[in-house]
Each structure stands twice: as C-alpha cells, then as structure tokens.
C-alpha atoms as a PDB file:
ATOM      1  CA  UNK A   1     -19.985  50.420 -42.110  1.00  0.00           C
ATOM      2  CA  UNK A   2     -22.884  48.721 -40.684  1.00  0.00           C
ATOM      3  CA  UNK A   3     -24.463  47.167 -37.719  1.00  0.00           C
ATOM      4  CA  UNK A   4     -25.181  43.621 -37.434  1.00  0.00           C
ATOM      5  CA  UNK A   5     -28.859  43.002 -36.093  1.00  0.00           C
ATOM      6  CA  UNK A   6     -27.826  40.140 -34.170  1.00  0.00           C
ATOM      7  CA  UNK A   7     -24.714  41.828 -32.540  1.00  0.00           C
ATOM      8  CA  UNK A   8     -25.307  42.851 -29.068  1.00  0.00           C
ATOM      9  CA  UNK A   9     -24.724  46.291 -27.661  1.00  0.00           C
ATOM     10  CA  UNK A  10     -23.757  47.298 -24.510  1.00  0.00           C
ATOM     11  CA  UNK A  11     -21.948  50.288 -23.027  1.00  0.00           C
ATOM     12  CA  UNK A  12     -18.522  51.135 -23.044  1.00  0.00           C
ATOM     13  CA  UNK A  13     -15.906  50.103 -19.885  1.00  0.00           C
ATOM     14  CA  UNK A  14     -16.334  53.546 -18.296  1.00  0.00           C
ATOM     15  CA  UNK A  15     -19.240  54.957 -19.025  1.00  0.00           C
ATOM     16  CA  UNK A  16     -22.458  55.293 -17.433  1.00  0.00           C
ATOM     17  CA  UNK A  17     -25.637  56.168 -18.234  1.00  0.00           C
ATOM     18  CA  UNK A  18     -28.299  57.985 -15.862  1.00  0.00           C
ATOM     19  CA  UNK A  19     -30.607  60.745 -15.440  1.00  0.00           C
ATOM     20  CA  UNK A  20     -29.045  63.782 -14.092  1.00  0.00           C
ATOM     21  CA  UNK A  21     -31.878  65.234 -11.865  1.00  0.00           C
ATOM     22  CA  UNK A  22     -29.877  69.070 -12.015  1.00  0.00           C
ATOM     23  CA  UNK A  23     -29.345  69.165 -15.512  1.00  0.00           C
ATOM     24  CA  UNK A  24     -33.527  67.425 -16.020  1.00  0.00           C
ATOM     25  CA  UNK A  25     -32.287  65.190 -18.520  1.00  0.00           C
ATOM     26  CA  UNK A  26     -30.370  61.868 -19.235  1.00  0.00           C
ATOM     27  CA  UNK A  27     -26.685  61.982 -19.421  1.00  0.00           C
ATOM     28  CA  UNK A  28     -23.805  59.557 -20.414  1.00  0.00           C
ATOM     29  CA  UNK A  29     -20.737  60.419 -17.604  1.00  0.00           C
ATOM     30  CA  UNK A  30     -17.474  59.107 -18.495  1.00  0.00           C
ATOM     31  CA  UNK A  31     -14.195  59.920 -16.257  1.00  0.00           C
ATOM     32  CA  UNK A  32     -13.079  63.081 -18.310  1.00  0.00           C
ATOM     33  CA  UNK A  33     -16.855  64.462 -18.465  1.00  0.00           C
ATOM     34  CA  UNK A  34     -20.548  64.385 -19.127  1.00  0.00           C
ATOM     35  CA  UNK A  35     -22.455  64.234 -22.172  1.00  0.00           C
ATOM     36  CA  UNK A  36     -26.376  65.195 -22.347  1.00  0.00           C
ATOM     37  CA  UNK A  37     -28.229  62.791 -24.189  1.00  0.00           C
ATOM     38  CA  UNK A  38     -31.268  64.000 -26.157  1.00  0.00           C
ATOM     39  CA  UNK A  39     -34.826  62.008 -25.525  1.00  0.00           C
ATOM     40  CA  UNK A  40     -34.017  59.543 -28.078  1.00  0.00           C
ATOM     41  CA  UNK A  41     -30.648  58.380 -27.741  1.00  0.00           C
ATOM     42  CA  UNK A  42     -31.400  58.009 -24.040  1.00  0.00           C
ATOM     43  CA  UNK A  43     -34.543  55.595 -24.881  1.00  0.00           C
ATOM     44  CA  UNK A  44     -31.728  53.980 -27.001  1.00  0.00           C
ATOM     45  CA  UNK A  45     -29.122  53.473 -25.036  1.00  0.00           C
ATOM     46  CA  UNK A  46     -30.945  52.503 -22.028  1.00  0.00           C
ATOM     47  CA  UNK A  47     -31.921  49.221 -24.138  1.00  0.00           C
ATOM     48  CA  UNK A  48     -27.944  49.039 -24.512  1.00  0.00           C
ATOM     49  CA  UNK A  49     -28.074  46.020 -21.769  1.00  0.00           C
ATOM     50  CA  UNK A  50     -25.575  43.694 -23.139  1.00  0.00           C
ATOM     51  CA  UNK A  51     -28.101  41.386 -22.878  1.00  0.00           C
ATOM     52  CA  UNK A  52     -30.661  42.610 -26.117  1.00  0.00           C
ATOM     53  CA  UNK A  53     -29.381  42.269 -30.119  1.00  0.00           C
ATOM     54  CA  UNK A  54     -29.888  45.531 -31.879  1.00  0.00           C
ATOM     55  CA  UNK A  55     -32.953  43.823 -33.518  1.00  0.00           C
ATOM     56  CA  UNK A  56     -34.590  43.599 -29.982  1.00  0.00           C
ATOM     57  CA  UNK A  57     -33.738  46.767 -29.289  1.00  0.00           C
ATOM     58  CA  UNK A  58     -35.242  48.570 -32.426  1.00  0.00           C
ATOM     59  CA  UNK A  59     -38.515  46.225 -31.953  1.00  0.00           C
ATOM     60  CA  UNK A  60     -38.990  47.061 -28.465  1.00  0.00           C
ATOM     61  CA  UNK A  61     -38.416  51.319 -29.260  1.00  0.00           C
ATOM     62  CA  UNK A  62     -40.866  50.571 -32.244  1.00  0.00           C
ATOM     63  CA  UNK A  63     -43.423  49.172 -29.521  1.00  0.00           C
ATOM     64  CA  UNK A  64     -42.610  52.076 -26.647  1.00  0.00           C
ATOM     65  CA  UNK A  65     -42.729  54.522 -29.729  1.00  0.00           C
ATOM     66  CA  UNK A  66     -46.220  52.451 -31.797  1.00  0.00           C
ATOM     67  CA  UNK A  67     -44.136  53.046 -34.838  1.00  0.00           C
ATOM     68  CA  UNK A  68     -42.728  50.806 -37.672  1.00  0.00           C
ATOM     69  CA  UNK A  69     -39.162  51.677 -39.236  1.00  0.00           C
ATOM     70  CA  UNK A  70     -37.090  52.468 -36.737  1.00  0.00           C
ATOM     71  CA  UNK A  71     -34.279  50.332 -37.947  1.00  0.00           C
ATOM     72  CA  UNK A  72     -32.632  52.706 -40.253  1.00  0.00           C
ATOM     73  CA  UNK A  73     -32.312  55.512 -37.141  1.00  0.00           C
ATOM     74  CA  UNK A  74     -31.637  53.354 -34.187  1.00  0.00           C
ATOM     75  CA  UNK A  75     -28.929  51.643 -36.426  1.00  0.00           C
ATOM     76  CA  UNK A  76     -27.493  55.125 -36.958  1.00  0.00           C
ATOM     77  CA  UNK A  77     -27.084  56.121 -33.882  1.00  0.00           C
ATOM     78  CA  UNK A  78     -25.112  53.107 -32.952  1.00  0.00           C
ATOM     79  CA  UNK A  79     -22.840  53.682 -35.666  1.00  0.00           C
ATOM     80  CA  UNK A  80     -22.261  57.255 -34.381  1.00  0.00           C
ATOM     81  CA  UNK A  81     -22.428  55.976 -30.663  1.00  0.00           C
ATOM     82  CA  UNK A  82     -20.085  53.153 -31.581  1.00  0.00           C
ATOM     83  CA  UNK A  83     -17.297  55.350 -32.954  1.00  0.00           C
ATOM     84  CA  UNK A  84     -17.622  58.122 -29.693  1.00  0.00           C
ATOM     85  CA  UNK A  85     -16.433  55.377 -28.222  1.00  0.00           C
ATOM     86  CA  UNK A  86     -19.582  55.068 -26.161  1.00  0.00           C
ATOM     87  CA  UNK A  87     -21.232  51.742 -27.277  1.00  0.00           C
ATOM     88  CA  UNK A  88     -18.937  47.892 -28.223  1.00  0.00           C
ATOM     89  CA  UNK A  89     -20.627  45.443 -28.873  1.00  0.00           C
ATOM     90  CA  UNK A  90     -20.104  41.404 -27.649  1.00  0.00           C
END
C-alpha cells in the first residue's frame, strides 16, 4: 500500500481537528471520543485541507521544518491515518 503524491487528503466525515487548550495539545475529536495528536501528526494533519496533494503537503512541512526528506514519514503517517479511519482522500 501506498500513497499517491497527487491524491488529496482531507479529513474524515466526523472528525475534527483542534487544539484542546485543557489537555495543552492538539487533538482529533470524533463522536465516540478524542484522540491526542503528537506535535507532528498535528503539523500534518492540519495541512489535511482537501484542498493540498500530499506532495504540497510534505513540501510545505519540509519548509516549516528547513528539512529535506520528509516524504517517506509524512507518507507514513497517512497510511496509518488513512486506515484509523481518520484521513480519505478525493
């Protein structure tokens, strides 16, 4: 399984992302629950605008980050994001 660069991500019917001033940290709250998002897949996810490919999305975390070779993690995470249930893509 792997992601398409030019597919587009965006966030699950559902589900929405925001930071959680009690808990200090970025969550994901669904209907059944909360889930508390580490630093990284909250930079990620917040790019998860249904409007940015996952190549946009990697370039622009590469530029917040100045790093090269983000690709191979931010493409992870979607994979793992994707089959929580918490990312589609279209």
């Amino acid at each position: 399984m792997s992601v398409d660069f030019k597919a587009v991500p965006r966030l699950a019917g559902g589900y929405r992302f925001q930071w959680e001033e009690a808990q200090q940290n970025h969550v994901l709250l669904y209907p059944e629950g909360m889930v508390q998002l580490s630093d990284t897949a909250a930079a990620v996810l917040s790019l998860c605008d249904g409007k940015r490919t996952v190549e946009a999305i990697v370039a622009q975390l590469e530029e917040d980050y100045e790093t090269e070779g983000l690709d191979e993690d931010v493409t992870q995470f979607l994979m793992e994001a994707e089959a929580q249930g918490w990312v589609k893509y279209g």
